[in-house]
PDB file of N, CA and C in Angstrom:
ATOM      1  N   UNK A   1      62.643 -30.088-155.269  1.00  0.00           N
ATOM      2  CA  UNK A   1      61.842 -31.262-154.944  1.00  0.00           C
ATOM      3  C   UNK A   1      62.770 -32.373-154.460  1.00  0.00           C
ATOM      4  N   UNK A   2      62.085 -33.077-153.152  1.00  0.00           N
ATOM      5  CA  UNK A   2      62.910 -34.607-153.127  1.00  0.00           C
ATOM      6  C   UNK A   2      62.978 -35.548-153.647  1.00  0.00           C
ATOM      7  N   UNK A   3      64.315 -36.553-153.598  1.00  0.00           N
ATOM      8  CA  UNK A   3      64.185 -37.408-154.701  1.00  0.00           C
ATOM      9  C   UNK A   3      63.822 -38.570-153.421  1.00  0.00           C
ATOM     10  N   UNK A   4      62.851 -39.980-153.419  1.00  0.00           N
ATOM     11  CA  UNK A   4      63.024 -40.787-152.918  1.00  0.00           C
ATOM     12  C   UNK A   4      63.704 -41.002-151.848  1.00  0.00           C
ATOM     13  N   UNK A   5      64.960 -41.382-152.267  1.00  0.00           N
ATOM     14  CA  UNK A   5      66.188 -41.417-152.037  1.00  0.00           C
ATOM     15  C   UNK A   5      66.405 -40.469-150.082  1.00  0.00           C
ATOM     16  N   UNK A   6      66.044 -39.040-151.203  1.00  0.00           N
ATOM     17  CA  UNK A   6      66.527 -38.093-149.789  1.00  0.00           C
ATOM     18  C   UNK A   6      65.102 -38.439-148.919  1.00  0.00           C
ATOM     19  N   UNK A   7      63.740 -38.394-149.334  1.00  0.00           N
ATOM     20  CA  UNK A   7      62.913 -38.893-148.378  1.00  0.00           C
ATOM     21  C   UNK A   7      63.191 -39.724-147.276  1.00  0.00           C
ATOM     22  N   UNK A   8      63.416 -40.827-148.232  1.00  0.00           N
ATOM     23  CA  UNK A   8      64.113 -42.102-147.363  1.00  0.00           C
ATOM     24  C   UNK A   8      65.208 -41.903-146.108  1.00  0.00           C
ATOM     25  N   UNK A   9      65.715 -41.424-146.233  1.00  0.00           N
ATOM     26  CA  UNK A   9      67.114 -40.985-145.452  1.00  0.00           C
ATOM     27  C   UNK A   9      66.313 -39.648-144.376  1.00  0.00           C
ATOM     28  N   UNK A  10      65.641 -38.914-144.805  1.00  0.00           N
ATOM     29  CA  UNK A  10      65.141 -37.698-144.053  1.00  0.00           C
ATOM     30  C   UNK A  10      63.928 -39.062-143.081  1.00  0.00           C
ATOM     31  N   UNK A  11      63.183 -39.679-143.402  1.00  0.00           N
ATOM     32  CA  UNK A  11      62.268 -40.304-142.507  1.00  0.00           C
ATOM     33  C   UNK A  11      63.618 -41.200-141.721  1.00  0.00           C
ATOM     34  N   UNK A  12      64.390 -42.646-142.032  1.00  0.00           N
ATOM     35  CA  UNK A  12      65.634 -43.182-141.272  1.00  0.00           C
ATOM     36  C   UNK A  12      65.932 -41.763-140.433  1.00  0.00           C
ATOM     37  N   UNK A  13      66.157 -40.583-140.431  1.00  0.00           N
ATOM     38  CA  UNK A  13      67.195 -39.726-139.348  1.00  0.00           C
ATOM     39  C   UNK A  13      66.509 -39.757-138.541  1.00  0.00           C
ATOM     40  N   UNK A  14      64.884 -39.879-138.087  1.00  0.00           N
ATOM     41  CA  UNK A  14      64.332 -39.858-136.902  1.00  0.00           C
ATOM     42  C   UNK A  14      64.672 -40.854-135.618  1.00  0.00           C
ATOM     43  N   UNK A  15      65.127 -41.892-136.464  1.00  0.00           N
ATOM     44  CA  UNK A  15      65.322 -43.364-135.774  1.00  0.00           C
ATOM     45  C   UNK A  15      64.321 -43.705-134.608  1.00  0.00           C
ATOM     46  N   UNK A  16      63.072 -43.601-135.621  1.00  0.00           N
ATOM     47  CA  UNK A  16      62.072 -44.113-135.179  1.00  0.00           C
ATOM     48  C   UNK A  16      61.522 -45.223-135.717  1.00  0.00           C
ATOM     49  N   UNK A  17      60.807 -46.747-135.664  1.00  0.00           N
ATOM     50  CA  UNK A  17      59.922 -47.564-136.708  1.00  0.00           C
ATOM     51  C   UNK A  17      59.640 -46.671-137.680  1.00  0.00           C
ATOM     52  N   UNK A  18      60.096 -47.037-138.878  1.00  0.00           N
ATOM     53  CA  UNK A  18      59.465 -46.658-140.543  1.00  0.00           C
ATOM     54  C   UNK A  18      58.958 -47.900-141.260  1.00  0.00           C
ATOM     55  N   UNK A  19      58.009 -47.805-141.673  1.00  0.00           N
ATOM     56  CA  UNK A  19      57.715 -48.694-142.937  1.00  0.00           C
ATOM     57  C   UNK A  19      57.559 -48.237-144.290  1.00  0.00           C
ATOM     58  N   UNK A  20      57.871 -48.753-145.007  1.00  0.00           N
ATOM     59  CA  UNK A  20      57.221 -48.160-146.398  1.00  0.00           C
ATOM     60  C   UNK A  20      56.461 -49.304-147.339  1.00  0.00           C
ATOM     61  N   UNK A  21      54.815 -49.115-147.546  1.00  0.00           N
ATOM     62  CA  UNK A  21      54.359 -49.854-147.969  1.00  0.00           C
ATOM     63  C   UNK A  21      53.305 -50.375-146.885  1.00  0.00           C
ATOM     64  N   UNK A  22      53.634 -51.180-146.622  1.00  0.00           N
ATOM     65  CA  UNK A  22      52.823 -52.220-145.936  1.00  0.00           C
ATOM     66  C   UNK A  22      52.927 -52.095-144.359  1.00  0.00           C
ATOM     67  N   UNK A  23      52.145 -51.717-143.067  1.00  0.00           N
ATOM     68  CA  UNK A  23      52.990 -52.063-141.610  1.00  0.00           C
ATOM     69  C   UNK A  23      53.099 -53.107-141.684  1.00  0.00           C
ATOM     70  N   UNK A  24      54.696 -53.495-140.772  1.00  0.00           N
ATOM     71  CA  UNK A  24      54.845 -54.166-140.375  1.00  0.00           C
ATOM     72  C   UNK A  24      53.934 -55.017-138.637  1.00  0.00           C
ATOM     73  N   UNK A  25      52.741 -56.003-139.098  1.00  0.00           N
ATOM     74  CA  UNK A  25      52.019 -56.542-137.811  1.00  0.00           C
ATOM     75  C   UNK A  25      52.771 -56.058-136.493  1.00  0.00           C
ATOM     76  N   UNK A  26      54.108 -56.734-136.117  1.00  0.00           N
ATOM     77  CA  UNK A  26      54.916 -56.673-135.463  1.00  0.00           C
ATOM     78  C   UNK A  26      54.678 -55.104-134.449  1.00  0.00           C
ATOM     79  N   UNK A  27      54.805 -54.127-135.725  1.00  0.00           N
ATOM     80  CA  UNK A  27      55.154 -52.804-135.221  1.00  0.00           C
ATOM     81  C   UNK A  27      54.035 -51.964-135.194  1.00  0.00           C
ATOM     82  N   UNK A  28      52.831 -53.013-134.892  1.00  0.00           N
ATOM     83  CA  UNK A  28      51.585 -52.067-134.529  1.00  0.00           C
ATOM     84  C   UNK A  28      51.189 -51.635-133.386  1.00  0.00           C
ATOM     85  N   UNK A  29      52.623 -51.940-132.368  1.00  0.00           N
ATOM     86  CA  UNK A  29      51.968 -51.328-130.663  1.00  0.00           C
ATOM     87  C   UNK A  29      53.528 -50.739-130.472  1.00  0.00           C
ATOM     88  N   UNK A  30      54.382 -50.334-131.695  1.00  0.00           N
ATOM     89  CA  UNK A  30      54.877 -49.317-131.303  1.00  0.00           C
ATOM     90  C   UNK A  30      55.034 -47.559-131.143  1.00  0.00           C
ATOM     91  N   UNK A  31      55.143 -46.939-130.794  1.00  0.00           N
ATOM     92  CA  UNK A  31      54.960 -45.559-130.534  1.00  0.00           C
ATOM     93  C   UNK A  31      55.973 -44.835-130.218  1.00  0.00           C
ATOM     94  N   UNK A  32      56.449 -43.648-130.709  1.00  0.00           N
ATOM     95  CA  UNK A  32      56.082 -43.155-132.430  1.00  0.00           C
ATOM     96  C   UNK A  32      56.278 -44.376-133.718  1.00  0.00           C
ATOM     97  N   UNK A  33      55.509 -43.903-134.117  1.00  0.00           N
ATOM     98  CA  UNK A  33      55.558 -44.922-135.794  1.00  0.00           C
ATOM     99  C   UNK A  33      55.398 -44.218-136.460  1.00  0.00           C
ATOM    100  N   UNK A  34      55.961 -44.583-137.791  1.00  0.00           N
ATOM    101  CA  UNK A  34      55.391 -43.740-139.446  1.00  0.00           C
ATOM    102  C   UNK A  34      55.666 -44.852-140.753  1.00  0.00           C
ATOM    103  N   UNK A  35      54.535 -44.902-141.128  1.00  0.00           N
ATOM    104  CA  UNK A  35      54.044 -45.220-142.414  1.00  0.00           C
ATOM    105  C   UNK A  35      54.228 -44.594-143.393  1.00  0.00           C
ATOM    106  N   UNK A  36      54.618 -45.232-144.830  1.00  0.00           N
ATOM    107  CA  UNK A  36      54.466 -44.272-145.958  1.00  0.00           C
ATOM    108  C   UNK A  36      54.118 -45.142-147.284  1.00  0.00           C
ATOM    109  N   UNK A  37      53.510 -44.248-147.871  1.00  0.00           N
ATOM    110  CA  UNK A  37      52.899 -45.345-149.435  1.00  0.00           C
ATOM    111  C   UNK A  37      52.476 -44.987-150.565  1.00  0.00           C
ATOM    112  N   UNK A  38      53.200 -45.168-151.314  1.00  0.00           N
ATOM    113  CA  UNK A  38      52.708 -44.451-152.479  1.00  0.00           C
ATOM    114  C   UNK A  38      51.051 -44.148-152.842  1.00  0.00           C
ATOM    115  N   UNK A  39      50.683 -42.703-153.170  1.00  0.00           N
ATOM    116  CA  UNK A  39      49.251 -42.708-153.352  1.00  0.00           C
ATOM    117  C   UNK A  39      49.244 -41.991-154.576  1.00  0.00           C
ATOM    118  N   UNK A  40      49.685 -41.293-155.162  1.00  0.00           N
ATOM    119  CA  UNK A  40      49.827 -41.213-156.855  1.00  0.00           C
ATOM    120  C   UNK A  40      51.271 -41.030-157.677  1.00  0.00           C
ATOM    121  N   UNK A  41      50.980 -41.670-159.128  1.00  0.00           N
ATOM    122  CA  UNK A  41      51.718 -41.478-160.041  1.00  0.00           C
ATOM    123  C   UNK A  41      51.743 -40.253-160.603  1.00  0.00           C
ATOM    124  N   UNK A  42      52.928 -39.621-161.414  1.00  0.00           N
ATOM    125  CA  UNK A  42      52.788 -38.846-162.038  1.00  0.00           C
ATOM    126  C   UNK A  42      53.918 -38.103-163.065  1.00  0.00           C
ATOM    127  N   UNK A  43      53.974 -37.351-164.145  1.00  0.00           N
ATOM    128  CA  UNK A  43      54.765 -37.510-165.014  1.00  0.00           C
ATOM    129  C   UNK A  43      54.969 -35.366-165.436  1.00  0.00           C
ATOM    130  N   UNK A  44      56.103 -34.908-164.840  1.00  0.00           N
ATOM    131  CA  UNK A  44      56.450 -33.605-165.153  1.00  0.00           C
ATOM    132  C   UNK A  44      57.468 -33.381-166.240  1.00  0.00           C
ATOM    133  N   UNK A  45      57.054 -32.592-167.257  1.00  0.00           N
ATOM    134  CA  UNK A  45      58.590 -32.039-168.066  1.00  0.00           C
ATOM    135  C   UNK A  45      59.374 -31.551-167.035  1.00  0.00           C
ATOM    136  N   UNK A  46      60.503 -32.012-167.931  1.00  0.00           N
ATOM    137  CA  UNK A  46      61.705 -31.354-167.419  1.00  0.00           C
ATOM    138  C   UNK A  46      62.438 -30.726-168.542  1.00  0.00           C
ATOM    139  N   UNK A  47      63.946 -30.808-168.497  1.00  0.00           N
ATOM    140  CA  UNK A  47      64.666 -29.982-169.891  1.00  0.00           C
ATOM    141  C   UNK A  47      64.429 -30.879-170.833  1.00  0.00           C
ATOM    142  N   UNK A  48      63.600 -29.819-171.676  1.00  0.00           N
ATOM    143  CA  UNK A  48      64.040 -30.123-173.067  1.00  0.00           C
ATOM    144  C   UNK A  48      62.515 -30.719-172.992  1.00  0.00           C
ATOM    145  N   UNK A  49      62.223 -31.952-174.178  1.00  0.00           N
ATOM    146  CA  UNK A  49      60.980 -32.727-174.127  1.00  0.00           C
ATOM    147  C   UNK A  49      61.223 -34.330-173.267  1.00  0.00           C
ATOM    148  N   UNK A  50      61.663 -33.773-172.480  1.00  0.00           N
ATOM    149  CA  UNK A  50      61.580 -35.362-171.237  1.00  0.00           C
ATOM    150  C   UNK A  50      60.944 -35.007-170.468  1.00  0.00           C
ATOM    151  N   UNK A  51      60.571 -36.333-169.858  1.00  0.00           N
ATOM    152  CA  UNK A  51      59.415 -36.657-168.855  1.00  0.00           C
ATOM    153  C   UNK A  51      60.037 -36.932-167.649  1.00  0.00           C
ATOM    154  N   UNK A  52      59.860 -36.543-166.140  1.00  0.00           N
ATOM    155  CA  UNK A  52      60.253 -37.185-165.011  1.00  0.00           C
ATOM    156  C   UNK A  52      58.985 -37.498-164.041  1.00  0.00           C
ATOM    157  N   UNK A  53      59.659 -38.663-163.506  1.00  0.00           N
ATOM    158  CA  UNK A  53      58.586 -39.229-162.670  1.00  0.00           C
ATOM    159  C   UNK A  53      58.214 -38.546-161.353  1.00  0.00           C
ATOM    160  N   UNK A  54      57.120 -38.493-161.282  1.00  0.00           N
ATOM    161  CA  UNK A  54      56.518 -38.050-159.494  1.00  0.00           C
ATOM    162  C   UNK A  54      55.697 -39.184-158.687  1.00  0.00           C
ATOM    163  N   UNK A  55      56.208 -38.824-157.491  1.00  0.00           N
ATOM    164  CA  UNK A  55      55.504 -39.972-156.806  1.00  0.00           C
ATOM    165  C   UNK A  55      55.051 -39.137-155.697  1.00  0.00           C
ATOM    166  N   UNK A  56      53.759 -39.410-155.345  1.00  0.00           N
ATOM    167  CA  UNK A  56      53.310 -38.466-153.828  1.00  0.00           C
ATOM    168  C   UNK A  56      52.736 -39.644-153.287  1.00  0.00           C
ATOM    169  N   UNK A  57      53.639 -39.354-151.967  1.00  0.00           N
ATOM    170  CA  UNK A  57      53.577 -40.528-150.825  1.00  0.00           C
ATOM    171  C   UNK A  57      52.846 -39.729-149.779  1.00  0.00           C
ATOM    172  N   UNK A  58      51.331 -40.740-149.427  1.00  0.00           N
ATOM    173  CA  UNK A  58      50.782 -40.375-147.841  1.00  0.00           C
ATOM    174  C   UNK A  58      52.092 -40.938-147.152  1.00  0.00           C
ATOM    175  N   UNK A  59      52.024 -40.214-145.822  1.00  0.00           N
ATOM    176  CA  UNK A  59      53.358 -40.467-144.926  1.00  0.00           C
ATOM    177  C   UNK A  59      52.002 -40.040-143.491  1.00  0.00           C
ATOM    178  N   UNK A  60      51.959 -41.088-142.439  1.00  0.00           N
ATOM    179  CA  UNK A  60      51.262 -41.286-141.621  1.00  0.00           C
ATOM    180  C   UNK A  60      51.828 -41.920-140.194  1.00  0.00           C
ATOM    181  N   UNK A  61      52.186 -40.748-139.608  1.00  0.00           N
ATOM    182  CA  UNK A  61      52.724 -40.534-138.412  1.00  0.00           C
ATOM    183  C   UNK A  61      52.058 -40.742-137.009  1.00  0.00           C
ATOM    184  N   UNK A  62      52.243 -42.194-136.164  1.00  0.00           N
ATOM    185  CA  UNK A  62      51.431 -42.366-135.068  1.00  0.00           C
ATOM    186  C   UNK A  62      52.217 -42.616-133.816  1.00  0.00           C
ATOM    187  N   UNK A  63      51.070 -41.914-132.655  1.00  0.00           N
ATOM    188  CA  UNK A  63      51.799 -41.450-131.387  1.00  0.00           C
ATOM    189  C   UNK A  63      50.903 -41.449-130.278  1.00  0.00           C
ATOM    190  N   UNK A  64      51.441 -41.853-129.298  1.00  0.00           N
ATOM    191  CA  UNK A  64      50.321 -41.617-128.353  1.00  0.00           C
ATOM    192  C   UNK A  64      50.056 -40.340-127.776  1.00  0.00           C
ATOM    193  N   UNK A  65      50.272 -39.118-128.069  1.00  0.00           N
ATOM    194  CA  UNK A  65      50.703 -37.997-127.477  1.00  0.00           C
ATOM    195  C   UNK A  65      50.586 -37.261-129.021  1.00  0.00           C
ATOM    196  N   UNK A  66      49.523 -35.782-128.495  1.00  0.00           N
ATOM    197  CA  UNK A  66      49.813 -34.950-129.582  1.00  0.00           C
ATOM    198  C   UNK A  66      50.632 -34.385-129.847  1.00  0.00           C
ATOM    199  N   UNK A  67      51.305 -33.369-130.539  1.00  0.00           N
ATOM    200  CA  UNK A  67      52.393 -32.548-131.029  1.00  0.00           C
ATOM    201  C   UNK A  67      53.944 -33.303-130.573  1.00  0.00           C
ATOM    202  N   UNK A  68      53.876 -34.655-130.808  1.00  0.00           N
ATOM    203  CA  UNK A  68      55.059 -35.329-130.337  1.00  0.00           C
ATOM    204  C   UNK A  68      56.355 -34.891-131.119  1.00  0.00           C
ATOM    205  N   UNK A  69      57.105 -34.802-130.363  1.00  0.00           N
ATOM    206  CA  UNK A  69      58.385 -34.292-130.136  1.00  0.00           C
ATOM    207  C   UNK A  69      59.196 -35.090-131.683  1.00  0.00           C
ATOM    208  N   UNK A  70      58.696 -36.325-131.710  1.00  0.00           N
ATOM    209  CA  UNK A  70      59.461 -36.611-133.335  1.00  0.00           C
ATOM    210  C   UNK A  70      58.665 -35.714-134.907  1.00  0.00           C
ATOM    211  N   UNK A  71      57.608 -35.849-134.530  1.00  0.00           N
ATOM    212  CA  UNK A  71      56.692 -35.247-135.800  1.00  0.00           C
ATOM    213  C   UNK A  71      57.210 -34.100-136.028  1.00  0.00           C
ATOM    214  N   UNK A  72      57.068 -32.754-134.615  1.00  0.00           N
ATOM    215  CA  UNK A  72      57.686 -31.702-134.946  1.00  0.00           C
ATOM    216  C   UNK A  72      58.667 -31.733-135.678  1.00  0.00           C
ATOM    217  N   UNK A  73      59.990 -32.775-135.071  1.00  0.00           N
ATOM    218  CA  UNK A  73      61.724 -32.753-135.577  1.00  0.00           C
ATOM    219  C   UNK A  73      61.324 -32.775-137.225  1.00  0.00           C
ATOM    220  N   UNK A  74      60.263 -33.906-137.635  1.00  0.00           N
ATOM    221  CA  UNK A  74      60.016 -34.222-138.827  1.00  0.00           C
ATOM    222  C   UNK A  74      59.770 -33.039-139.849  1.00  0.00           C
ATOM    223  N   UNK A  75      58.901 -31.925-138.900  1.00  0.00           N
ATOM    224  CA  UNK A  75      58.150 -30.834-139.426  1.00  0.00           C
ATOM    225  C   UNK A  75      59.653 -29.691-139.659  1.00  0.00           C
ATOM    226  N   UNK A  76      60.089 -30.174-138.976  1.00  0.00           N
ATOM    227  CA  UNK A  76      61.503 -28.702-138.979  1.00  0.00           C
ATOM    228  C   UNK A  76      62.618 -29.412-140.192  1.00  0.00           C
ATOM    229  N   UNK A  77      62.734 -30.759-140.524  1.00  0.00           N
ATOM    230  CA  UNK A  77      63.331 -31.094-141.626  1.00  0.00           C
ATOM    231  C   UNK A  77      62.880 -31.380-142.851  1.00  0.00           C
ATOM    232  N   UNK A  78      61.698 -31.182-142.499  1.00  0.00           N
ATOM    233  CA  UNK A  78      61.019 -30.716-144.052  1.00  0.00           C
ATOM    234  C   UNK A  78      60.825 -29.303-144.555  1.00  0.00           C
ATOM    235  N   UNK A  79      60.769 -27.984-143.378  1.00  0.00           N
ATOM    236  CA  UNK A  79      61.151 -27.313-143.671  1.00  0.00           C
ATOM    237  C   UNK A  79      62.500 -27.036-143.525  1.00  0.00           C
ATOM    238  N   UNK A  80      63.298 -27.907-143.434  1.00  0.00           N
ATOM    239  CA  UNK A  80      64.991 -27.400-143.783  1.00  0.00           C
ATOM    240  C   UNK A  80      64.946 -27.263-145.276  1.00  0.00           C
ATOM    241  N   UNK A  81      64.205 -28.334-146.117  1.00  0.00           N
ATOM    242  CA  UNK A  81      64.363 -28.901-147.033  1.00  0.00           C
ATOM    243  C   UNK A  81      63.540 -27.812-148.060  1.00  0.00           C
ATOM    244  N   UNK A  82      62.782 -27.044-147.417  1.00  0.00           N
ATOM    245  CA  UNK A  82      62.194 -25.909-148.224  1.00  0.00           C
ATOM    246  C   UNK A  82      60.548 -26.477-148.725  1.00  0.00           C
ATOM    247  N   UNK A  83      60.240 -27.753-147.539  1.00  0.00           N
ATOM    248  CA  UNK A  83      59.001 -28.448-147.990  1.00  0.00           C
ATOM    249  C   UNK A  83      58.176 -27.649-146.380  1.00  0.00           C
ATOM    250  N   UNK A  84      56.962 -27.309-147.145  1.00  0.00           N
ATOM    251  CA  UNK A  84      56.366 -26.724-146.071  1.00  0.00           C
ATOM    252  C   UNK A  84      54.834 -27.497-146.114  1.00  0.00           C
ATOM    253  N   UNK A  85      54.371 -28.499-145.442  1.00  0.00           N
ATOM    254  CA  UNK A  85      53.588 -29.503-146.033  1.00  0.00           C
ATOM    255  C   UNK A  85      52.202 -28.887-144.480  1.00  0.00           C
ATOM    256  N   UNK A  86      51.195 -28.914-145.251  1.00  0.00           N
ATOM    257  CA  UNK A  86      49.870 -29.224-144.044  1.00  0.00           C
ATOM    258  C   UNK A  86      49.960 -30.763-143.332  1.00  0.00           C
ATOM    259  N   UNK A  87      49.888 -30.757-142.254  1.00  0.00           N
ATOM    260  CA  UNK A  87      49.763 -31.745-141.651  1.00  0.00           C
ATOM    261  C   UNK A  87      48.460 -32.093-141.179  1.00  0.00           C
ATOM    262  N   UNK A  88      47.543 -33.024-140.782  1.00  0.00           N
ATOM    263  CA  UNK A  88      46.357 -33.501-140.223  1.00  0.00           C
ATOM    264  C   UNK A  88      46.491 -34.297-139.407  1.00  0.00           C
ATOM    265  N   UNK A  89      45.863 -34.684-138.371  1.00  0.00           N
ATOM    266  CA  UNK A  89      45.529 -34.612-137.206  1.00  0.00           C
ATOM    267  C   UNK A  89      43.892 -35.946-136.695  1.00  0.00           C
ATOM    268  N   UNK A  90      43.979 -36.962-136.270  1.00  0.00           N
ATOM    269  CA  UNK A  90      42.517 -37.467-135.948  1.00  0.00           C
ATOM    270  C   UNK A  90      43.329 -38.120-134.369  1.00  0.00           C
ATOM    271  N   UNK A  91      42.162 -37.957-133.741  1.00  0.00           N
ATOM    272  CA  UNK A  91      41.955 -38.985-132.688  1.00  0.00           C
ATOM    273  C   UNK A  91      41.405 -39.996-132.909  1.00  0.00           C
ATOM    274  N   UNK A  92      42.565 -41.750-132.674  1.00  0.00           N
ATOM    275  CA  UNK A  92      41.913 -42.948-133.097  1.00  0.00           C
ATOM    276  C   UNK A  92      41.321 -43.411-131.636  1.00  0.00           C
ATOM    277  N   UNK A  93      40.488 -43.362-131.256  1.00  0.00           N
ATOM    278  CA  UNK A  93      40.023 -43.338-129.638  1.00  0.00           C
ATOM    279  C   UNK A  93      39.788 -44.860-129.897  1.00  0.00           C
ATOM    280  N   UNK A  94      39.444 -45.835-130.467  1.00  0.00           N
ATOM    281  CA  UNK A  94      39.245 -47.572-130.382  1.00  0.00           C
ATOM    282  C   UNK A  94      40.879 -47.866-130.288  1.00  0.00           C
ATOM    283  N   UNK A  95      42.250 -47.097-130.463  1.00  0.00           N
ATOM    284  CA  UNK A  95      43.818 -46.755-130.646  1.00  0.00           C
ATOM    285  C   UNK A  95      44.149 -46.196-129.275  1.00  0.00           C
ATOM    286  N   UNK A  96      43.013 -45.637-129.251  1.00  0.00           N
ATOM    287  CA  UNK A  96      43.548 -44.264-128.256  1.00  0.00           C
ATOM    288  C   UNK A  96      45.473 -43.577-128.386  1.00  0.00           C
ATOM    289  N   UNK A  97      45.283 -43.424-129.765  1.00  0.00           N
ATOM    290  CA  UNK A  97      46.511 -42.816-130.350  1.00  0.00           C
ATOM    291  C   UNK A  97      45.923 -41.481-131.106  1.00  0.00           C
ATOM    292  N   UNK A  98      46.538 -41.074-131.547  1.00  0.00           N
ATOM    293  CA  UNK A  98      46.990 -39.670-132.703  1.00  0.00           C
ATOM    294  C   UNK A  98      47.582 -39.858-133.821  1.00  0.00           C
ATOM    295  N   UNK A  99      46.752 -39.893-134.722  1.00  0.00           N
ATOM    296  CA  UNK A  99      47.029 -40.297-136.180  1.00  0.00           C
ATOM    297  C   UNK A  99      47.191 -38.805-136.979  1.00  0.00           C
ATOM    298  N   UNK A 100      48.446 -38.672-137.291  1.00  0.00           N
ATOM    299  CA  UNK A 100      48.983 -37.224-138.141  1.00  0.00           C
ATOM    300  C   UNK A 100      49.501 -37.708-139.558  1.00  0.00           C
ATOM    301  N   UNK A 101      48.990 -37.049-140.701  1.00  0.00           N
ATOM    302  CA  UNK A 101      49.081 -37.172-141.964  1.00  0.00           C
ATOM    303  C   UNK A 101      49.450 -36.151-142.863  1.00  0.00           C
ATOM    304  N   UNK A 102      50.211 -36.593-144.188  1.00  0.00           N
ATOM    305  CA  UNK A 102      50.428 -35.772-145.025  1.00  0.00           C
ATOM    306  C   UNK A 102      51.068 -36.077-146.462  1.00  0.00           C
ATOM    307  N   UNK A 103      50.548 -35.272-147.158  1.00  0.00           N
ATOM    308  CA  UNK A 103      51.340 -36.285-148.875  1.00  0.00           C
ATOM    309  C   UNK A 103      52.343 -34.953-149.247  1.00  0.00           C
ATOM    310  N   UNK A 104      53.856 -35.919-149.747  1.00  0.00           N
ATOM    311  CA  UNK A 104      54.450 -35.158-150.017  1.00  0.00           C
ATOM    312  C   UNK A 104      54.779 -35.661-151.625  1.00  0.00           C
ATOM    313  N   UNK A 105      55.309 -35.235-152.613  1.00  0.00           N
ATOM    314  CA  UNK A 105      56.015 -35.502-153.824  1.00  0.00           C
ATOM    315  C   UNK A 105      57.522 -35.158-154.153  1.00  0.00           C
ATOM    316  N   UNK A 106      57.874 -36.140-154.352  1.00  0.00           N
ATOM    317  CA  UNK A 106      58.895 -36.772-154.684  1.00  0.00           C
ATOM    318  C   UNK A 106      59.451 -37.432-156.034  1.00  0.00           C
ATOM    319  N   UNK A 107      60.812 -36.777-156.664  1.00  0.00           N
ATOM    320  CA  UNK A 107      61.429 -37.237-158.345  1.00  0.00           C
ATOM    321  C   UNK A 107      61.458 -38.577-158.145  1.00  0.00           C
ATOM    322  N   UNK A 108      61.344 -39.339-158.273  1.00  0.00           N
ATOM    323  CA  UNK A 108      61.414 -40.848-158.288  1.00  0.00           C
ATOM    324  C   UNK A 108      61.383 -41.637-159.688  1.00  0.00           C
ATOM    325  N   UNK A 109      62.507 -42.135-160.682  1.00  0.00           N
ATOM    326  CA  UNK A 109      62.243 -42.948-161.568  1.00  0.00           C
ATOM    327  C   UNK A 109      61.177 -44.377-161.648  1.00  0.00           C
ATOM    328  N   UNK A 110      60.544 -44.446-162.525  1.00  0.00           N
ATOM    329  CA  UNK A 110      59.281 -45.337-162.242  1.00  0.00           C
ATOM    330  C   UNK A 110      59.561 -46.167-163.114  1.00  0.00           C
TER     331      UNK A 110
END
């Protein structure tokens, strides 16, 4: 599993706009973009009787162009990483963009 940390650094290698949390106004007419935000908490044993934290982040990838050339890169370093995630797919036609989605989980101390 990833920690944060390597998330963080695996979304930065695209060197594309990232946000995490909130978009940035600014960076709403740029293309490619990706968003990410925490959408649940959660708490796994580990060794012994300890608890570690999980965090599963929607991560929301926008483009004007389907199967764009960064998402894929995205899709091939998550499976470097041994993460093999469903991705989704809408046409924002009032955007006239391509909105691609997906939640991944992540060790993250909370």
């Amino acid at each position: 599993m990833l920690t944060k940390e390597k998330l963080k650094a695996l979304l930065d290698s695209l060197k594309i706009c990232v946000n995490e949390g909130i978009q940035n106004d600014c960076n709403t007419k740029l293309f490619p973009r990706l968003v990410y935000f925490e959408n649940e908490w959660s708490s796994v044993l580990s060794s012994g009787d300890e608890y570690q934290s999980t965090v599963t982040y929607q991560v929301s990838f926008f483009s004007k162009t389907p199967r764009h050339t960064k998402l894929l890169e995205l899709k091939n370093k998550l499976a470097d990483e041994g993460l093999i995630v469903p991705i989704f797919h809408e046409y924002v036609e009032s955007e006239q963009m391509i909105h691609s989605t997906f939640v991944i989980t992540v060790l993250e101390d909370l």
